[in-house]
Protein backbone atom coordinates (compact mmCIF):
# COMPACT_ATOMS: atom_id res chain seq x y z
CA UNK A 1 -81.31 9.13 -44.26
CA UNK A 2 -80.99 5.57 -45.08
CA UNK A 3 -83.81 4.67 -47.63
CA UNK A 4 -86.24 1.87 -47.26
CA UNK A 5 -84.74 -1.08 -49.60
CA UNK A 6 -86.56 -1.53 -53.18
CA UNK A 7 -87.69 2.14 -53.10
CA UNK A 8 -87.23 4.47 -55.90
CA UNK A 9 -85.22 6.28 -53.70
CA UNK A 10 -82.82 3.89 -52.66
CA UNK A 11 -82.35 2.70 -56.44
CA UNK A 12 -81.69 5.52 -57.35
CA UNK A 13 -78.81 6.25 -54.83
CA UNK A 14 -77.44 2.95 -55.47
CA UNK A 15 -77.20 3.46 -59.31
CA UNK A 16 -75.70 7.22 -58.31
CA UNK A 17 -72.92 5.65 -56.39
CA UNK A 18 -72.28 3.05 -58.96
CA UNK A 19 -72.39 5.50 -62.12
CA UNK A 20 -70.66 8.03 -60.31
CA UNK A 21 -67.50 6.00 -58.87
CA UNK A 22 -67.14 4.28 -62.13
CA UNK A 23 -67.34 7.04 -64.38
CA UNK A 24 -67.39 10.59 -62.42
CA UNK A 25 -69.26 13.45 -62.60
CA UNK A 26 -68.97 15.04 -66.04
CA UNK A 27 -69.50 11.77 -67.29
CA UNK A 28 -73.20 10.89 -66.19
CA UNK A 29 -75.84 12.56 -66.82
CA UNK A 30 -79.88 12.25 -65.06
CA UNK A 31 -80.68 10.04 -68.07
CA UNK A 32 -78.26 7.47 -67.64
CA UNK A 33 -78.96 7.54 -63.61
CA UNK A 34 -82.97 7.20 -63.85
CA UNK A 35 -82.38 4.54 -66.40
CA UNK A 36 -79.59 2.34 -64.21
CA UNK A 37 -82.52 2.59 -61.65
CA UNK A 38 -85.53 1.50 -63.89
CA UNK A 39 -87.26 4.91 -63.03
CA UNK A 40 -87.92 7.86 -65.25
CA UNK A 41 -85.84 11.41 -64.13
CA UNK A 42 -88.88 12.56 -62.53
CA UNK A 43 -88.20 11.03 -59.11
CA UNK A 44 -84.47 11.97 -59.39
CA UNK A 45 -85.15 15.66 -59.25
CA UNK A 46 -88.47 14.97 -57.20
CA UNK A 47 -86.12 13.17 -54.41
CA UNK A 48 -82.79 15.25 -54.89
CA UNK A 49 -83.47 18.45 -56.66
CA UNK A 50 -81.12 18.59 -59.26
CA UNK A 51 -77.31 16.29 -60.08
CA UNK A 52 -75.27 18.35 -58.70
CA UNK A 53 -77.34 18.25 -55.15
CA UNK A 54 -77.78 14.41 -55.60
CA UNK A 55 -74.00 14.04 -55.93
CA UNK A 56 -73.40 15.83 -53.60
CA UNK A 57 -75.41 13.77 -51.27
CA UNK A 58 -73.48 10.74 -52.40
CA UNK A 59 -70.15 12.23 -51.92
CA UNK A 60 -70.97 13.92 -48.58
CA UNK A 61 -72.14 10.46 -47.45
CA UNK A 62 -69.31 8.53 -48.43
CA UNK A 63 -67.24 11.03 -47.14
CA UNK A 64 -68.24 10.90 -43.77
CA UNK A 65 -68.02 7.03 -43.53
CA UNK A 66 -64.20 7.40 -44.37
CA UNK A 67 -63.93 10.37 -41.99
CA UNK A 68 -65.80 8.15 -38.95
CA UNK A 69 -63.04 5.43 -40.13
CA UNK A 70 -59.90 8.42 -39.92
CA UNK A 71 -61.09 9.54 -36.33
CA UNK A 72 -61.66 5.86 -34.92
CA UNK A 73 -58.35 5.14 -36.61
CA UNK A 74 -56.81 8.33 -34.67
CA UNK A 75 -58.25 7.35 -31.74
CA UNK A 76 -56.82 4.16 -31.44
CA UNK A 77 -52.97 5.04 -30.98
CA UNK A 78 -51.06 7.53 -29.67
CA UNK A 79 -51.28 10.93 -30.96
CA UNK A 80 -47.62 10.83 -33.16
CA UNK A 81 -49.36 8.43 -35.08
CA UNK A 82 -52.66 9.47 -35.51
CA UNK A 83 -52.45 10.68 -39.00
CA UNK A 84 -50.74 7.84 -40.55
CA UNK A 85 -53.78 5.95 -38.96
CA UNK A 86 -56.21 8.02 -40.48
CA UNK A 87 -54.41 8.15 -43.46
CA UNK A 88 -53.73 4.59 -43.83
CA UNK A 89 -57.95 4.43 -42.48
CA UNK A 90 -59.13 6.40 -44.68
CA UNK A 91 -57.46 4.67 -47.90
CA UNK A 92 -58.97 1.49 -47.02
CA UNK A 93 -61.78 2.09 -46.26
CA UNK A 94 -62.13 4.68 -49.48
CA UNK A 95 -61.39 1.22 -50.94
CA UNK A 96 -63.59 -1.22 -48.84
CA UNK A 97 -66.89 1.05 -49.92
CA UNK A 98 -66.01 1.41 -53.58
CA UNK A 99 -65.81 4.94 -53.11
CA UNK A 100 -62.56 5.89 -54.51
CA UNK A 101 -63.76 7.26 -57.58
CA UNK A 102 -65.92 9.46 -55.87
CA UNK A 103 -63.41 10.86 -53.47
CA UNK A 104 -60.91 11.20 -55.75
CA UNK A 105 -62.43 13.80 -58.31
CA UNK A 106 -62.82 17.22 -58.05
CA UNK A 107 -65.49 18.19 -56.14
CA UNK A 108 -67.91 20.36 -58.66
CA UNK A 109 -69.63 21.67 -55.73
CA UNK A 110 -66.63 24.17 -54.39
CA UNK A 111 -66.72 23.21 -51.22
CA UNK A 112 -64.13 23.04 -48.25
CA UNK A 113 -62.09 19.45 -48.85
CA UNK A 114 -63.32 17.56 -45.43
CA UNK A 115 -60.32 14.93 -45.57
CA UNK A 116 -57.72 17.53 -45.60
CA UNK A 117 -59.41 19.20 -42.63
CA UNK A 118 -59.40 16.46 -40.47
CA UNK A 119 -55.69 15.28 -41.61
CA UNK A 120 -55.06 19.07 -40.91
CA UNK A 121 -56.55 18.95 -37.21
CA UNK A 122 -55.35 15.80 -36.54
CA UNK A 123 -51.28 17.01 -37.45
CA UNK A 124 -52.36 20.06 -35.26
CA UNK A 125 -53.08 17.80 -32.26
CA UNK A 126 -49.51 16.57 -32.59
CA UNK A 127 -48.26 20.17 -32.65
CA UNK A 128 -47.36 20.65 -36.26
CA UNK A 129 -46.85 24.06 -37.19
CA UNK A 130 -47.81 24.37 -40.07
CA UNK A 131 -51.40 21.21 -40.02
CA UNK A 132 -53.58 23.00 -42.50
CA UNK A 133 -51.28 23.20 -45.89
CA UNK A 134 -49.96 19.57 -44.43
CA UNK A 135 -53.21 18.53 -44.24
CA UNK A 136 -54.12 19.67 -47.76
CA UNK A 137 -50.90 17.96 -49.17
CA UNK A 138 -51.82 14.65 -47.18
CA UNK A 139 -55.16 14.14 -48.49
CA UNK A 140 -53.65 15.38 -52.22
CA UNK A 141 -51.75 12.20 -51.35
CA UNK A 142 -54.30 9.80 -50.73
CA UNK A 143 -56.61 10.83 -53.61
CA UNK A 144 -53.29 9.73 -55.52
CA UNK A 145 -52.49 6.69 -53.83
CA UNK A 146 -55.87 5.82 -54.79
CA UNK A 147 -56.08 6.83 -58.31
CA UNK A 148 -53.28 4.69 -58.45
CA UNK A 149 -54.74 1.76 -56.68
CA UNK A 150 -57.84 1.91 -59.32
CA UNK A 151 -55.77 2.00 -62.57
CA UNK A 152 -54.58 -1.30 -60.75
CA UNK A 153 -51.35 0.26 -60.53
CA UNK A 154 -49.39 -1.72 -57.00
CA UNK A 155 -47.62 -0.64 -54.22
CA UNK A 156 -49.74 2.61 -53.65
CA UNK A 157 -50.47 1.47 -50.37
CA UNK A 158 -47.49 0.73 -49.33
CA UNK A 159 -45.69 4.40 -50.70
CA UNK A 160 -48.15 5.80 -49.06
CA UNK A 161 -47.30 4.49 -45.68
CA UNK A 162 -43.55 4.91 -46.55
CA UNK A 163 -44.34 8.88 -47.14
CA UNK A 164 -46.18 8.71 -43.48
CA UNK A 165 -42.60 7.15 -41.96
CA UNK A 166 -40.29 9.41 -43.29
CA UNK A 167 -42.41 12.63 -42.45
């Protein structure tokens, strides 16, 4: 749901993804969210229930923009190289929307790491025996390259797509 512009709402999810890619999860608390917002913490849990639920509407968001970016990526050469397309996608773009923070934390939520299950699929397509645990290693590998990239650490990018070549 994309929120009308000025509302409470749509503060409040742009001082979530702000707070939450520069600092994390454990690090922010409702306070500090309803206050980068000018609201009170009413309308947070009136809109989104509780943090954990709010975050996790952030993170699923951001999420699937990088995932549309991996599969138009994939799409756009021939399968051998679909991953290191999505890959390659899927780190800019983590780093185009400023979401690299959010993508590269544990999820608190538990839930089933969407990145590696597309990287999985896509390795499966090119007939990779064993797509799932490479697909779980690949995204480990991104999340790296780009805790790399934002301790403004170089050449992430380009180890990255050296790891892709020699696979």
């Amino acid at each position: 749901q994309i929120p009308i512009p000025g509302t409470t709402r749509e503060k409040l999810i742009r001082a979530g993804i702000r707070l939450f890619n520069q600092h994390g999860y454990e690090a922010i608390d409702v306070d500090r969210i309803a206050a980068e917002a000018g609201v009170t913490t009413g309308p947070l849990y009136h809109h989104f229930k509780s943090k954990m639920a709010f975050y996790g509407l952030l993170r699923d968001d951001m999420t699937r923009r990088i995932i549309d970016r991996m599969e138009a990526a994939a799409e756009s050469v021939e399968p051998k190289r679909a991953v290191q397309a999505a890959l390659l996608a899927a780190y800019d773009g983590a780093l185009r929307i400023e979401a690299g923070k959010l993508l590269t934390e544990p999820d608190p939520r538990d839930v089933q790491d969407a990145l590696a299950r597309l990287l999985g699929e896509l390795a499966a397509r090119d007939g990779n025996k064993v797509a799932p645990m490479l697909g779980i290693l690949l995204a480990a590998a991104l999340r790296a390259a780009l805790i790399e990239t934002l301790k403004e650490h170089e050449g992430a990018r380009e180890a990255l797509a050296h790891l892709l070549a020699s696979a």
